[in-house]
N, C-alpha and C. Protein backbone atom coordinates (compact mmCIF):
# COMPACT_ATOMS: atom_id res chain seq x y z
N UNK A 1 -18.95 7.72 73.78
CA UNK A 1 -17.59 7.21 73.69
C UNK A 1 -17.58 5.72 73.34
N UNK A 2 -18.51 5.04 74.23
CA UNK A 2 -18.75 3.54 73.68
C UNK A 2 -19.15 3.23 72.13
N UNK A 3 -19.89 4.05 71.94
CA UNK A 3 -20.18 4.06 70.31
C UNK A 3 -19.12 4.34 69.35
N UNK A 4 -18.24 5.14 69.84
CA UNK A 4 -16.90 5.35 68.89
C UNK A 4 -15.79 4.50 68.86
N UNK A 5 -15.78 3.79 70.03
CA UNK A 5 -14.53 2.99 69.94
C UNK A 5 -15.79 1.30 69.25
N UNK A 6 -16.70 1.33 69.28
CA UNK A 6 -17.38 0.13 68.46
C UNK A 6 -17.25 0.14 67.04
N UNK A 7 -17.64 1.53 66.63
CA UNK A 7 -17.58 2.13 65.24
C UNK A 7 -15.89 1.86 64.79
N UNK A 8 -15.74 2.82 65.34
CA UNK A 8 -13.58 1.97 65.01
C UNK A 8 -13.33 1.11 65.00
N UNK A 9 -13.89 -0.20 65.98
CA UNK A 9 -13.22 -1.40 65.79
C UNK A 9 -14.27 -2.16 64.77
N UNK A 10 -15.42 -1.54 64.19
CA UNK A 10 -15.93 -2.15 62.92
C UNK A 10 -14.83 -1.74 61.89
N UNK A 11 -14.91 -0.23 61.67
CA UNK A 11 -14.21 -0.11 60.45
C UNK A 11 -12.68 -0.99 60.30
N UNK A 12 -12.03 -0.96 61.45
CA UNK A 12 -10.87 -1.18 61.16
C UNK A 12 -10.84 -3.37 60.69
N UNK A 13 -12.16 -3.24 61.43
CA UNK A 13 -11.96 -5.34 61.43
C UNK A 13 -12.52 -4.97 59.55
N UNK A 14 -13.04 -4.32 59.17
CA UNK A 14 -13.61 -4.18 57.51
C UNK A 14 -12.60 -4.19 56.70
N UNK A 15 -11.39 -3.31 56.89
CA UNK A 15 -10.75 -2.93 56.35
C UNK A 15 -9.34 -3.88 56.58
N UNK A 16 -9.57 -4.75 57.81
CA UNK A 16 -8.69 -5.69 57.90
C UNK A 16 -9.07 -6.86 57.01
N UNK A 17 -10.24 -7.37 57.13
CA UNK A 17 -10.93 -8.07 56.57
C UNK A 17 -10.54 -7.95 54.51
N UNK A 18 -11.24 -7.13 54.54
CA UNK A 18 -10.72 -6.77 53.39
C UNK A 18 -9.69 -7.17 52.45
N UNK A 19 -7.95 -7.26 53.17
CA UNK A 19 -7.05 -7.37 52.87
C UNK A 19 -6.52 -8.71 52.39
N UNK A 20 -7.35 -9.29 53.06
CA UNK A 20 -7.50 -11.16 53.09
C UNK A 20 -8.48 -11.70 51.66
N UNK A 21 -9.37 -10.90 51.40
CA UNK A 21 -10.13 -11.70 50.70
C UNK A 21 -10.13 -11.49 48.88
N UNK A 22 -9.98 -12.37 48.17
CA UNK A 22 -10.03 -12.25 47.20
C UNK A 22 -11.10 -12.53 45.95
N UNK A 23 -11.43 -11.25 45.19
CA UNK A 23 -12.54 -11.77 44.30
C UNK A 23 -12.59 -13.12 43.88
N UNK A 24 -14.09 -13.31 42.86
CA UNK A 24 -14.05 -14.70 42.27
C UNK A 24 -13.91 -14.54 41.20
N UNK A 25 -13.36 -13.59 40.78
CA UNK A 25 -13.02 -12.42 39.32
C UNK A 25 -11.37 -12.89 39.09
N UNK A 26 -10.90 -13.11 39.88
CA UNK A 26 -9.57 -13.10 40.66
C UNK A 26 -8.66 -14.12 38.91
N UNK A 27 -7.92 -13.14 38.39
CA UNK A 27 -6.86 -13.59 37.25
C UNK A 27 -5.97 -14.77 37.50
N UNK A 28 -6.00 -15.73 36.78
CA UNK A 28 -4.41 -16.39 37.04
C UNK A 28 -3.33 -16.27 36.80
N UNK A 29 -2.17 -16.44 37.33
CA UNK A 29 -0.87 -16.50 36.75
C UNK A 29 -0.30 -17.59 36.21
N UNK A 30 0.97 -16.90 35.95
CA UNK A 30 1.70 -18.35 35.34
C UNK A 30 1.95 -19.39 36.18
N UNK A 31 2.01 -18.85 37.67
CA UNK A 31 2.35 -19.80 38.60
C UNK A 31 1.04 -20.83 39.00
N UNK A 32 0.28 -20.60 38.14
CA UNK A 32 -0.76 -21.90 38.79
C UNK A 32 -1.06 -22.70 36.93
N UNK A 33 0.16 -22.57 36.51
CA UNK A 33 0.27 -23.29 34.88
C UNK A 33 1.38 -24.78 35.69
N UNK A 34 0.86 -26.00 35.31
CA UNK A 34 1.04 -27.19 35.69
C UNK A 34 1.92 -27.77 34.61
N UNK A 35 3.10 -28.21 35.37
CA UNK A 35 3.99 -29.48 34.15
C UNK A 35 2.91 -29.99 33.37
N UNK A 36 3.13 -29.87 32.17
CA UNK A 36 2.38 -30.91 30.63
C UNK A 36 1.16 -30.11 30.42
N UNK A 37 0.99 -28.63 30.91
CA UNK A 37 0.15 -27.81 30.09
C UNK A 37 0.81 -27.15 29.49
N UNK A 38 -0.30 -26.06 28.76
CA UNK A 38 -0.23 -25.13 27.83
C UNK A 38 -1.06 -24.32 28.33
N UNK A 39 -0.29 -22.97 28.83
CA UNK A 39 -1.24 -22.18 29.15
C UNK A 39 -1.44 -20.45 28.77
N UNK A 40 -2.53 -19.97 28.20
CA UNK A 40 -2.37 -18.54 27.42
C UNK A 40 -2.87 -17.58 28.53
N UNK A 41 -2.19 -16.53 28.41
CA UNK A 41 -2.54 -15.35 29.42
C UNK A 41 -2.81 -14.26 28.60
N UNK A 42 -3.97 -13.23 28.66
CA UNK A 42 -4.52 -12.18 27.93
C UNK A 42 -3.32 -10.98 27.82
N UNK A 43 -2.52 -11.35 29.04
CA UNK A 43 -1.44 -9.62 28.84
C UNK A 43 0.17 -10.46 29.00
N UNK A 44 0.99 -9.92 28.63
CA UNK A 44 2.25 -10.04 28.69
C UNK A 44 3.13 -9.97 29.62
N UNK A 45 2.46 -10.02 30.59
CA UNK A 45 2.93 -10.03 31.71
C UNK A 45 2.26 -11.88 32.49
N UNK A 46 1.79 -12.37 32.11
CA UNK A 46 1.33 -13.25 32.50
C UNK A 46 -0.12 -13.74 33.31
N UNK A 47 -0.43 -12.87 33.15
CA UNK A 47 -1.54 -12.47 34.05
C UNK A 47 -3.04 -11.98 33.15
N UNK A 48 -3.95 -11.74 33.70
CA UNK A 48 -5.48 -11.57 33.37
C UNK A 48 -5.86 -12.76 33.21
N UNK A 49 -7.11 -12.83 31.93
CA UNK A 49 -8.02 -13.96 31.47
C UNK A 49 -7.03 -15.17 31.60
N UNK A 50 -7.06 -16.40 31.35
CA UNK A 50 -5.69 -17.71 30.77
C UNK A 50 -6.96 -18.07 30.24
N UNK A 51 -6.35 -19.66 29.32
CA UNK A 51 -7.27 -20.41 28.89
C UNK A 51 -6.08 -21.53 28.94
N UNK A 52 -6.07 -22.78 29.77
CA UNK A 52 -5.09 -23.94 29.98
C UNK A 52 -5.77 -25.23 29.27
N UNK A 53 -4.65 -25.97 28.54
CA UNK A 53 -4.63 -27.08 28.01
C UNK A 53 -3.95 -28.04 28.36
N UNK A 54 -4.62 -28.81 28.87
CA UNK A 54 -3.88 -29.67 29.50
C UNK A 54 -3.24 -30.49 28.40
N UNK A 55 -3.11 -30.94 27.29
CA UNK A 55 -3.22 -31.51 26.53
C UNK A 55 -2.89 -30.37 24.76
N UNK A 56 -1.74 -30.38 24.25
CA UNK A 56 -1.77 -29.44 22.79
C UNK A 56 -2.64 -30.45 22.05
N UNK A 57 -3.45 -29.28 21.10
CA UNK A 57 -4.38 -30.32 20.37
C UNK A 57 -3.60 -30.13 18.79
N UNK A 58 -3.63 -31.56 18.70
CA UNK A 58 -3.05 -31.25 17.25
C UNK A 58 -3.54 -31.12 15.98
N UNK A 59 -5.15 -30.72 16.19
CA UNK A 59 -6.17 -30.26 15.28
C UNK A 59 -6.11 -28.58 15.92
N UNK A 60 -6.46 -27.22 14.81
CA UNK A 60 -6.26 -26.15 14.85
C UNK A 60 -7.43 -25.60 15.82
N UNK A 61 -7.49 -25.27 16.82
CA UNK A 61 -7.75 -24.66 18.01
C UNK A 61 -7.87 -23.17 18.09
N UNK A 62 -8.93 -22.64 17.76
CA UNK A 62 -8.85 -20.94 17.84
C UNK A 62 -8.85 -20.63 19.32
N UNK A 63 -8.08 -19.67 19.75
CA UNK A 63 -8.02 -19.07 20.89
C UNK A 63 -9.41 -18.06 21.71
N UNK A 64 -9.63 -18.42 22.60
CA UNK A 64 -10.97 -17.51 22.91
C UNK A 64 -10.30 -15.75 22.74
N UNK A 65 -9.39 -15.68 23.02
CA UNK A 65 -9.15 -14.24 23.39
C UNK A 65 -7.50 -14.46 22.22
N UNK A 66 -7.17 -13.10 22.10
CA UNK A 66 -5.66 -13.04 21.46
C UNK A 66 -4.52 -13.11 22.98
N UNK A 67 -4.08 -13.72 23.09
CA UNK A 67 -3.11 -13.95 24.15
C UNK A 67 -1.97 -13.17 24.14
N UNK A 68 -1.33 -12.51 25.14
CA UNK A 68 -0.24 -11.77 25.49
C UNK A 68 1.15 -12.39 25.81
N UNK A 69 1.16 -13.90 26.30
CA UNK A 69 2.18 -14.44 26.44
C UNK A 69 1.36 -16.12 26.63
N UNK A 70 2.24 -16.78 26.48
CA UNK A 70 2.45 -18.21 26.44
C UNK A 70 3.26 -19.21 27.28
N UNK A 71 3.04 -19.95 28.42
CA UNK A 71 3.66 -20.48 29.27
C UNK A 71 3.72 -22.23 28.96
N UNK A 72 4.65 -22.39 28.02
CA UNK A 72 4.52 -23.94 27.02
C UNK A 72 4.96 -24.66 28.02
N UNK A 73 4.37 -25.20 29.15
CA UNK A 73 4.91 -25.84 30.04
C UNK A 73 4.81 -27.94 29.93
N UNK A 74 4.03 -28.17 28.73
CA UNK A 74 3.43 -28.95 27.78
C UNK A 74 5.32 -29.35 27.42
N UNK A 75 5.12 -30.43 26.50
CA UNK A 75 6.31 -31.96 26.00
C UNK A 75 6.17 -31.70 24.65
N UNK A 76 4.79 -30.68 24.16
CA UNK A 76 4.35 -30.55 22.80
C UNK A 76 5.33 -29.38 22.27
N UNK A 77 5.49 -29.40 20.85
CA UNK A 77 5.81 -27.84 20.44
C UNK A 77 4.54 -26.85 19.63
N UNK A 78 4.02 -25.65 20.10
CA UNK A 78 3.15 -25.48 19.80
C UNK A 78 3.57 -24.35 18.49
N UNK A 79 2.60 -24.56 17.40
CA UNK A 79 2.64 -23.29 16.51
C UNK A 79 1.27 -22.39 16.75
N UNK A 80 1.67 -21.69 16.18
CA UNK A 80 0.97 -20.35 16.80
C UNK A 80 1.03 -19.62 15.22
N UNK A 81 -0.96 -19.06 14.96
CA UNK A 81 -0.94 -18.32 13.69
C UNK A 81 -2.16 -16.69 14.17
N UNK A 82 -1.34 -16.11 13.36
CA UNK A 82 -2.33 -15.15 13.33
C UNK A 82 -3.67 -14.85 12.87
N UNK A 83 -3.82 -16.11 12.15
CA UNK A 83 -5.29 -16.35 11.57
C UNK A 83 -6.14 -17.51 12.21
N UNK A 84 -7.35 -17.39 12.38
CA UNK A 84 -8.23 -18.08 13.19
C UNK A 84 -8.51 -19.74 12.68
N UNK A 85 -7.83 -20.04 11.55
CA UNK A 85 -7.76 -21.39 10.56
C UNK A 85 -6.12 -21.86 10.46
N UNK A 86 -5.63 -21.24 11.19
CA UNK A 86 -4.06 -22.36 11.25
C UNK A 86 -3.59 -21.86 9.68
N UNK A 87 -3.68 -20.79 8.95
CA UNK A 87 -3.10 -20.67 7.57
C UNK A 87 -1.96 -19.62 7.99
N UNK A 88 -1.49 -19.25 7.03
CA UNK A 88 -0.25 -18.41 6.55
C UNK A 88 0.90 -18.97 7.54
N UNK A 89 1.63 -18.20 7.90
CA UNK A 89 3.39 -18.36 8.50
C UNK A 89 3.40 -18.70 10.00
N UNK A 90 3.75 -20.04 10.41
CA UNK A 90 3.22 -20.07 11.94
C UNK A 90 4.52 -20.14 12.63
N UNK A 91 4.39 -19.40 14.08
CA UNK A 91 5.56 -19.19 15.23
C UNK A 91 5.79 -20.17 16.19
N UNK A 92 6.57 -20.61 16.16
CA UNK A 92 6.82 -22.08 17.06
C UNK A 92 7.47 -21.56 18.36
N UNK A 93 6.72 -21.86 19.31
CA UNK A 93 7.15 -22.25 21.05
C UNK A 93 7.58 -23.42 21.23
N UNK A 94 8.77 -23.67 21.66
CA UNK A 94 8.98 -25.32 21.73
C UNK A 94 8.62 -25.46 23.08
N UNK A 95 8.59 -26.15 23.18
CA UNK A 95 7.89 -27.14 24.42
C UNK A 95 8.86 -26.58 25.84
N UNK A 96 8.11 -26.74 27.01
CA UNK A 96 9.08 -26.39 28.22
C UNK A 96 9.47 -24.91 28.15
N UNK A 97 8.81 -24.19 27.48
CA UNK A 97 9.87 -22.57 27.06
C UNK A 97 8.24 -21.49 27.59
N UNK A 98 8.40 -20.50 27.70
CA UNK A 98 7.47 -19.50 27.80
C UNK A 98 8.15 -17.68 26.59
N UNK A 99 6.73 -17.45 26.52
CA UNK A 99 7.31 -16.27 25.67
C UNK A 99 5.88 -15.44 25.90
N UNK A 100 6.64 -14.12 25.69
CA UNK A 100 5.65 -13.06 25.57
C UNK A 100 5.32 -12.12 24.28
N UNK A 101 4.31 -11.77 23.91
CA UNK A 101 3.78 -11.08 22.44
C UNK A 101 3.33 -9.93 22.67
N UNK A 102 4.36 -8.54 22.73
CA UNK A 102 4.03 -7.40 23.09
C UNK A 102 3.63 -6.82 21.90
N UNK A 103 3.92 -7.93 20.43
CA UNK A 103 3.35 -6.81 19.31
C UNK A 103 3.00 -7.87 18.15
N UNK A 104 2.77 -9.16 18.68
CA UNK A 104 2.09 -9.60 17.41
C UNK A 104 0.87 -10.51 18.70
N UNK A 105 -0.24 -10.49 17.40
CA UNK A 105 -1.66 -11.42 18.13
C UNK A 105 -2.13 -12.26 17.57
N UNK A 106 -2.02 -13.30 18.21
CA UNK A 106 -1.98 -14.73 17.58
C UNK A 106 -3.77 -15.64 18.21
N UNK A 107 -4.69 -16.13 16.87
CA UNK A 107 -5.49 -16.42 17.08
C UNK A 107 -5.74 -17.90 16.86
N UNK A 108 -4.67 -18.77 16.50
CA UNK A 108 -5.17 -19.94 16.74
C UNK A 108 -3.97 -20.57 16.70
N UNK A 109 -3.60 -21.90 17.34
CA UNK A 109 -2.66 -22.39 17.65
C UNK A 109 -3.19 -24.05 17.38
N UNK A 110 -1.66 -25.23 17.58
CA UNK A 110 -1.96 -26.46 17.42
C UNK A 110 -0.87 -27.30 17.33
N UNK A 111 -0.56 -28.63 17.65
CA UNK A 111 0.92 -28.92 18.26
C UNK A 111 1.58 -28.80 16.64
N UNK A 112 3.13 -28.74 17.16
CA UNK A 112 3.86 -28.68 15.68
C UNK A 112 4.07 -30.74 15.14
């Protein structure tokens, strides 16, 4: 009987335990994107991989990943191209604004 109520109060402190702790895998959101960045999130929802800039660069910047949404929290206005060299027709985020890209994928960006 002593062994069962030990065994229970392991599993249950495991499984309490558990609830608290978070990978080092662990995604960011938009909510940890800072006044005067720029910050890209892998899904459209805001969330997975990011890659944050503190700073828009106004030389053409390929994106590590194609980004799902955009949190322009940055003074900059950023354009945004579908090609990895800043060429053809570029999409402007103005500054202070956020947007999401459920159907176009944009590989390199750079202030307007």
């Amino acid at each position: 009987m002593n062994r069962r109520v030990v065994l229970g109060a392991a599993a249950i402190a495991a499984v309490a335990g558990g609830l608290f702790v978070t990978p080092a895998s662990a995604s960011s959101t938009a909510f940890e994107c800072e006044p005067g960045q720029a910050c890209f999130f892998e899904t459209v929802n805001f969330t997975g991989r990011s890659v944050v800039f503190d700073d828009v660069p106004a030389a053409c910047t390929v994106l590590p990943f194609a980004p799902g949404a955009l949190f322009n929290w940055s003074t900059e206005d950023v354009l945004l191209y579908r090609t990895a060299d800043c060429s053809g027709v570029a999409s402007l985020e103005p500054a202070n604004n956020f947007h999401s890209y459920p159907s176009t994928k944009f590989l390199s960006f750079r202030a307007a």
